[in-house]
Protein backbone atom coordinates (compact mmCIF):
# COMPACT_ATOMS: atom_id res chain seq x y z
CA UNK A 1 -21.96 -8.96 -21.63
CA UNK A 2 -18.35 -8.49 -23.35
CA UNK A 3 -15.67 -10.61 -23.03
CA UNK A 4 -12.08 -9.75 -23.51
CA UNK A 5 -9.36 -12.66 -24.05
CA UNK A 6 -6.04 -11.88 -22.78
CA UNK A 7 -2.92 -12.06 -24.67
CA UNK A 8 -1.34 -14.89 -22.73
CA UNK A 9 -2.02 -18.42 -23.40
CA UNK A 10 1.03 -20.62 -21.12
CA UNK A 11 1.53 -23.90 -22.84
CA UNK A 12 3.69 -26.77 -21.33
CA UNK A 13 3.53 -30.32 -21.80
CA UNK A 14 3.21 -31.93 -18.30
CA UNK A 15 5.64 -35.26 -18.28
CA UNK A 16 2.82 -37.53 -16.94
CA UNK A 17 0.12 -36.41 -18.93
CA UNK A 18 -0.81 -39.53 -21.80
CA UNK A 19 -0.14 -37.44 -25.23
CA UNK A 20 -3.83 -38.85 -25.93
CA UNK A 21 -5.30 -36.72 -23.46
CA UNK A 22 -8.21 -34.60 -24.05
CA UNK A 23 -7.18 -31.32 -22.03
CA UNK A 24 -3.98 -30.15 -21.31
CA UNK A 25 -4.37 -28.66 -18.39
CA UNK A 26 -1.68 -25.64 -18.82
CA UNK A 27 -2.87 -24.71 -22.06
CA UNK A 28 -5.65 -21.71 -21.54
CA UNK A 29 -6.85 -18.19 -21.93
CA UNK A 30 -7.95 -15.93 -19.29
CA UNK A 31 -10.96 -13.92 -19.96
CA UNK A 32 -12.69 -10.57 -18.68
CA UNK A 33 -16.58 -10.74 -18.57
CA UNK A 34 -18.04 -6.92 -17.81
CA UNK A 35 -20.69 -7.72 -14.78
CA UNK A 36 -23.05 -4.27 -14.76
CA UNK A 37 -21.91 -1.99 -11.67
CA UNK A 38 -24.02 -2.01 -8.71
CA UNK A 39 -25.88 1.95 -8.50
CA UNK A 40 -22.35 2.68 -5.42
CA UNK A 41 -19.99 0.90 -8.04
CA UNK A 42 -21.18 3.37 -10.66
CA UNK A 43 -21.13 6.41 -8.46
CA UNK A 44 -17.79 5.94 -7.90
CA UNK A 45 -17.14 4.86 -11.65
CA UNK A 46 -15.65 1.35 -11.05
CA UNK A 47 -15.32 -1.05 -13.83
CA UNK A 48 -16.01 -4.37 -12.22
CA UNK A 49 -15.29 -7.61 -14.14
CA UNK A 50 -15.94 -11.41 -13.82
CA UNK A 51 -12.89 -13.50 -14.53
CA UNK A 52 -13.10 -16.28 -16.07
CA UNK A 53 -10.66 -18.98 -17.64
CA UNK A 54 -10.99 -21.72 -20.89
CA UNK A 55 -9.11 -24.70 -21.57
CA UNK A 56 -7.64 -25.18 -25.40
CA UNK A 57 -10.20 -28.55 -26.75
CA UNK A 58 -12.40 -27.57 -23.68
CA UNK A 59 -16.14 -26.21 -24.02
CA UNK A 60 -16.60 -25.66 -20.73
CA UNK A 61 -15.49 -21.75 -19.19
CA UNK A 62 -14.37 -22.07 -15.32
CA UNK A 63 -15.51 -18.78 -13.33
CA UNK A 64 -12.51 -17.80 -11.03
CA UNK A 65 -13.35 -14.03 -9.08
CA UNK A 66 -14.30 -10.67 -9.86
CA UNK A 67 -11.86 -8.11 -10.07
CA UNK A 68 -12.15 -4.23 -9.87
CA UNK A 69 -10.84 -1.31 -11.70
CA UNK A 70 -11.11 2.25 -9.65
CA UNK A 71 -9.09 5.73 -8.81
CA UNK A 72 -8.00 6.65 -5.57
CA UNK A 73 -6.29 10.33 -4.72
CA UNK A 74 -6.24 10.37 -8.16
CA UNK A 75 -4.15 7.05 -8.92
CA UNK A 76 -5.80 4.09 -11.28
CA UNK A 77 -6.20 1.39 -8.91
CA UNK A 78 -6.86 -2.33 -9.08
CA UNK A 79 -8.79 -4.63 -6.75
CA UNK A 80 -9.62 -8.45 -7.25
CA UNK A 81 -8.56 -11.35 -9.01
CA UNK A 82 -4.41 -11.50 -9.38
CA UNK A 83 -3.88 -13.26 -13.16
CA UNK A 84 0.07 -13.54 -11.76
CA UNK A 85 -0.98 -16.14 -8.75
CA UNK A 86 -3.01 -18.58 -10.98
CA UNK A 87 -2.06 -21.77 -10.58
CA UNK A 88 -3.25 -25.20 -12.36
CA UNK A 89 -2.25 -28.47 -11.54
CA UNK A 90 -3.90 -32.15 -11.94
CA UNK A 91 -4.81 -34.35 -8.73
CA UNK A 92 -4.52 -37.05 -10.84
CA UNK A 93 -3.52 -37.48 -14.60
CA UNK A 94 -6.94 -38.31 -15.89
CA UNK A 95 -9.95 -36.64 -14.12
CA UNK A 96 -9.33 -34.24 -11.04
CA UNK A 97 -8.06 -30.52 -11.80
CA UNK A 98 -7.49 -27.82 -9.14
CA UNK A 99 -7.45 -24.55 -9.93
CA UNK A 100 -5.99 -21.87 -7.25
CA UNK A 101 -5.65 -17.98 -7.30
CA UNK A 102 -5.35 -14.99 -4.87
CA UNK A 103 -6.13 -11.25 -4.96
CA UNK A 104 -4.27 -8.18 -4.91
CA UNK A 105 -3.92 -6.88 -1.88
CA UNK A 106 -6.77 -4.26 -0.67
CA UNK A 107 -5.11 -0.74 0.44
CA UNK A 108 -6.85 0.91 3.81
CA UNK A 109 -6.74 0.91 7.15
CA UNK A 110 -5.01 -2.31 6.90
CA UNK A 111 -4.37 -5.17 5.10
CA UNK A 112 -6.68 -7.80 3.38
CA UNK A 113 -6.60 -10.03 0.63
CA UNK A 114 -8.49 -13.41 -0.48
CA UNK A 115 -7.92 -17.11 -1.93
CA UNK A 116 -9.63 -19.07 -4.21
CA UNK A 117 -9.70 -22.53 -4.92
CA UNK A 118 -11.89 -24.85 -7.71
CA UNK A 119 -11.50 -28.27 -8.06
CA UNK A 120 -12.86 -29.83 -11.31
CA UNK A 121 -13.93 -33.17 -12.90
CA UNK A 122 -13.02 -33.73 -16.24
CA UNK A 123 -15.43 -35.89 -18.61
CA UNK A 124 -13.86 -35.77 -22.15
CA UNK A 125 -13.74 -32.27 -23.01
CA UNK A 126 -16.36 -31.07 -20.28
CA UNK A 127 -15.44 -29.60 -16.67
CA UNK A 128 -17.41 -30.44 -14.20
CA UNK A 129 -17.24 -28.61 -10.56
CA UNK A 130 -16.74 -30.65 -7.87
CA UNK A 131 -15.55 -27.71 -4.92
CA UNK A 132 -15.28 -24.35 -4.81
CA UNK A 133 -14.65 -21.53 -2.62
CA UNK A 134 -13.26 -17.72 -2.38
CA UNK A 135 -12.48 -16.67 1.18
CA UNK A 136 -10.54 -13.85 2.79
CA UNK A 137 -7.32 -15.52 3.60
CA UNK A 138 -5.43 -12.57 5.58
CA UNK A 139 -6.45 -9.65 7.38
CA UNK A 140 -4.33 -7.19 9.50
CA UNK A 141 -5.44 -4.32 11.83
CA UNK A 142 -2.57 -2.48 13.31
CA UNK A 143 0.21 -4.32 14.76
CA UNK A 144 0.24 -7.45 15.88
CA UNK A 145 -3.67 -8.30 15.13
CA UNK A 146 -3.92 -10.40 12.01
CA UNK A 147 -5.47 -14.17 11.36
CA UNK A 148 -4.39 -15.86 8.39
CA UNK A 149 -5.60 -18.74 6.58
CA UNK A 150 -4.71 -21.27 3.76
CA UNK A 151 -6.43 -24.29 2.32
CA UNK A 152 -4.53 -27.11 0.72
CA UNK A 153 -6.60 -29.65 -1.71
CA UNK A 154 -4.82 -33.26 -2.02
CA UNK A 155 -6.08 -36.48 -3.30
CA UNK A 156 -5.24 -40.19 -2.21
CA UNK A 157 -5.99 -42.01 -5.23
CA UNK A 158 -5.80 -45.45 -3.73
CA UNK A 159 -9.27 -44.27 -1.60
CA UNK A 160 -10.51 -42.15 -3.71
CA UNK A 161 -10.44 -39.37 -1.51
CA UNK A 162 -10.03 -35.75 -1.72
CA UNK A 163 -9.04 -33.70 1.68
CA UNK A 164 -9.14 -30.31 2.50
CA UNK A 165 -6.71 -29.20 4.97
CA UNK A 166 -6.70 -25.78 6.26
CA UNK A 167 -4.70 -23.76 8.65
CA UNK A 168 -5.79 -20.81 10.41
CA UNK A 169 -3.39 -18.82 12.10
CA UNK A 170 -3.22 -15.49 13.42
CA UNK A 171 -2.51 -12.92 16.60
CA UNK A 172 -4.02 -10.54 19.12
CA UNK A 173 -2.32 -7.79 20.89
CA UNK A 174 -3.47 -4.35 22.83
CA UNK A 175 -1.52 -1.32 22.59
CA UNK A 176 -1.46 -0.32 25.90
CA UNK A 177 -1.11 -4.40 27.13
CA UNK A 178 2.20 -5.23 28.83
CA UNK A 179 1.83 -8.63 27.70
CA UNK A 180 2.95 -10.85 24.81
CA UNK A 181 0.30 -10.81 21.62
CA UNK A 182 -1.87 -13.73 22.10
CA UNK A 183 -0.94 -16.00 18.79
CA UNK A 184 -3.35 -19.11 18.05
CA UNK A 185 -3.05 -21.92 15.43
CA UNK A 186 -6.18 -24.19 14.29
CA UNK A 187 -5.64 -26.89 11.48
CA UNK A 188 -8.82 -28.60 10.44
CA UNK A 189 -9.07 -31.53 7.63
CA UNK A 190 -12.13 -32.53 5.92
CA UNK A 191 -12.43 -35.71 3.84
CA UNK A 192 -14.22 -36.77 1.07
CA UNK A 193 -14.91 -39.72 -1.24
CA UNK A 194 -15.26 -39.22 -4.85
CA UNK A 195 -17.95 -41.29 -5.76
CA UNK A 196 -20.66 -41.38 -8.79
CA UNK A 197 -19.04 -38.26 -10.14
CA UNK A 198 -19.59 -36.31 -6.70
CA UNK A 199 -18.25 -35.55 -3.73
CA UNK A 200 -19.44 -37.08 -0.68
CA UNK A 201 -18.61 -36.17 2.69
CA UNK A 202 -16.87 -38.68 5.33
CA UNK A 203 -15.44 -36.94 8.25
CA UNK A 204 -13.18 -34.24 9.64
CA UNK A 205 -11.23 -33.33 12.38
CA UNK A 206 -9.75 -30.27 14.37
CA UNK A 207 -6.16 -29.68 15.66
CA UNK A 208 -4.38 -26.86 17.74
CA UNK A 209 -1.08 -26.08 18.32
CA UNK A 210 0.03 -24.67 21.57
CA UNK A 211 3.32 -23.83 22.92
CA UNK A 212 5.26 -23.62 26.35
CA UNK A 213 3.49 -23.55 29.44
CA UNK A 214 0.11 -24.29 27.99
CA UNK A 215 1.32 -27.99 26.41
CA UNK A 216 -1.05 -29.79 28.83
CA UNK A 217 -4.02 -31.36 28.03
CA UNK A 218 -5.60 -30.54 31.10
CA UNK A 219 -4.83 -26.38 30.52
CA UNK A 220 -5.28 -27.15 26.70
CA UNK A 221 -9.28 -28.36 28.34
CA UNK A 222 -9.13 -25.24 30.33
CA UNK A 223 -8.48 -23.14 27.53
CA UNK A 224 -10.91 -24.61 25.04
CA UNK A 225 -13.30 -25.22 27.99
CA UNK A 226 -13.74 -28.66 26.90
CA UNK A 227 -13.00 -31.44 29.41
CA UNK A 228 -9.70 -33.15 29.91
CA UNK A 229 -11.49 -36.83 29.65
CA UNK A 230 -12.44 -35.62 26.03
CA UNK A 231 -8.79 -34.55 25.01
CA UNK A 232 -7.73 -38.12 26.55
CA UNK A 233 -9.72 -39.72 24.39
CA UNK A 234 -9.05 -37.74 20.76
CA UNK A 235 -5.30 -37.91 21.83
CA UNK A 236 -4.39 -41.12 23.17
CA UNK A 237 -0.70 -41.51 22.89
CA UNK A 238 -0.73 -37.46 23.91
CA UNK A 239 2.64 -36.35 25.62
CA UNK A 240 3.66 -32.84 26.84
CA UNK A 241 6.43 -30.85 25.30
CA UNK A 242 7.53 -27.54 24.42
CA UNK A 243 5.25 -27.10 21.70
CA UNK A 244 2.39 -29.65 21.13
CA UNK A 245 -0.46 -29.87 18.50
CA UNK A 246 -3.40 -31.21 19.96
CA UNK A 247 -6.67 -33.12 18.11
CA UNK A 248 -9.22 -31.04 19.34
CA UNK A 249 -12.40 -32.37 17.92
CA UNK A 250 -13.46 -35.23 15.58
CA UNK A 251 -17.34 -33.36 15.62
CA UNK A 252 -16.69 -31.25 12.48
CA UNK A 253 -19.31 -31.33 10.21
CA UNK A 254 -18.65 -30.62 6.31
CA UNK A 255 -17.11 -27.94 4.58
CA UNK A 256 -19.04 -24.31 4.35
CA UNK A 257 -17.86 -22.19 1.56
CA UNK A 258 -17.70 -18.42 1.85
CA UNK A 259 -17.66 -17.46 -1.69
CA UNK A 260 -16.17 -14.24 -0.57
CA UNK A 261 -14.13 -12.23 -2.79
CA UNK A 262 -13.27 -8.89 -1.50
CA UNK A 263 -14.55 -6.55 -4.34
CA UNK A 264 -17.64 -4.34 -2.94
């Protein structure tokens, strides 16, 4: 396979980071690794490449997503891996890095793109994955019919935890319908412990967010066809309003990647 460095490198000294350290964590190259076409891919004579990125004083290489290089109508078009959303940032100064990118946007009958998120351990000048996951994070379909979702990846340091909250969002509407487009709202947070240089699962949890007429927990039951006893108990100190987010569920069992990255 051939590998092709990019030209930028971004180097800044983080504040908090102890001069000693082993890795700075803003210091890297980006890298394109050709991956051989699929017999479709080749038909339609699309480059496809594996993206990958390296740490300066690191010997470990951190596959991000695949990317795509195409023509459409005659134009040179790109699909994949955007080098412009990569971010990097430490969960802690000494061991936990996450690493977070999105895609270009995919052209068609509507629009799609995807997120990706790694979160590594760092032993000396070896990384070490501890999560990862690529998953289509909007889609649209005509108007008013799109979901949404976003995952944000914090640590508490004081329990050695690391929790995954994501939001999914997103709205329904017919054409010919004379009502409003349906919009929903789900936030669900897993937790885990970092222990013996893995991560092991505790427990998570599953919110909603309603609004207006609906901010009851016995029409919230009604909705979700749950019972209302149920809803008592996840949301004891529960009281209607306007708009209310509601715990939902504390039956969630751990996280499933998708490892989806939108280049076919």
């Amino acid at each position: 396979m051939r590998t092709h460095i990019s030209m930028a490198v971004f180097l800044l000294v983080l504040p908090f980071c102890d001069p000693a350290s082993a890795l700075d964590v803003h210091a890297y190259q980006l890298r394109q690794v050709e991956l051989t076409p699929s017999e479709a891919q080749r038909a339609e004579h699309r480059r496809v490449w594996l993206n990958t990125l390296r740490f300066d004083g690191s010997d470990s290489e951190v596959k991000l997503s695949r990317s795509m290089a195409y023509r459409l109508g005659g134009t040179d078009m790109r699909a994949g891996f955007d080098p412009q959303s990569l971010t990097v940032t430490r969960l802690d100064p000494d061991h936990l890095v996450h690493v977070e990118w999105a895609t270009l946007p995919v052209p068609g009958s509507g629009a799609y793109s995807w997120e990706g998120h790694v979160v590594l351990l760092l032993e000396g000048t070896t990384l070490k994955d501890l999560f990862r996951d690529t998953f289509q994070s909007y889609g649209q379909v005509g108007i008013g019919n799109y979901e949404r979702t976003h995952l944000r990846i914090r640590l508490d340091p004081s329990a050695s935890t690391l929790r995954l909250d994501q939001t999914d969002e997103g709205s329904t509407w017919e054409p010919s319908s004379k009502k409003r487009p349906a919009q929903w709202k789900h936030r669900t947070v897993w937790e885990y412990q970092l222990r013996e240089r893995a991560l092991r699962f505790m427990r998570a949890e599953r919110f909603a967010t309603f609004e207006g007429h609906e901010c009851s927990l016995a029409k919230v039951a009604r909705r979700l066809r749950t019972s209302t006893k149920t809803l008592e108990r996840l949301n004891p100190h529960f009281a209607s309003a306007a708009k209310c987010t509601v715990r939902i569920s504390d039956q969630i069992g751990p996280y499933h990647p998708a490892m989806e990255d939108g280049v076919e």
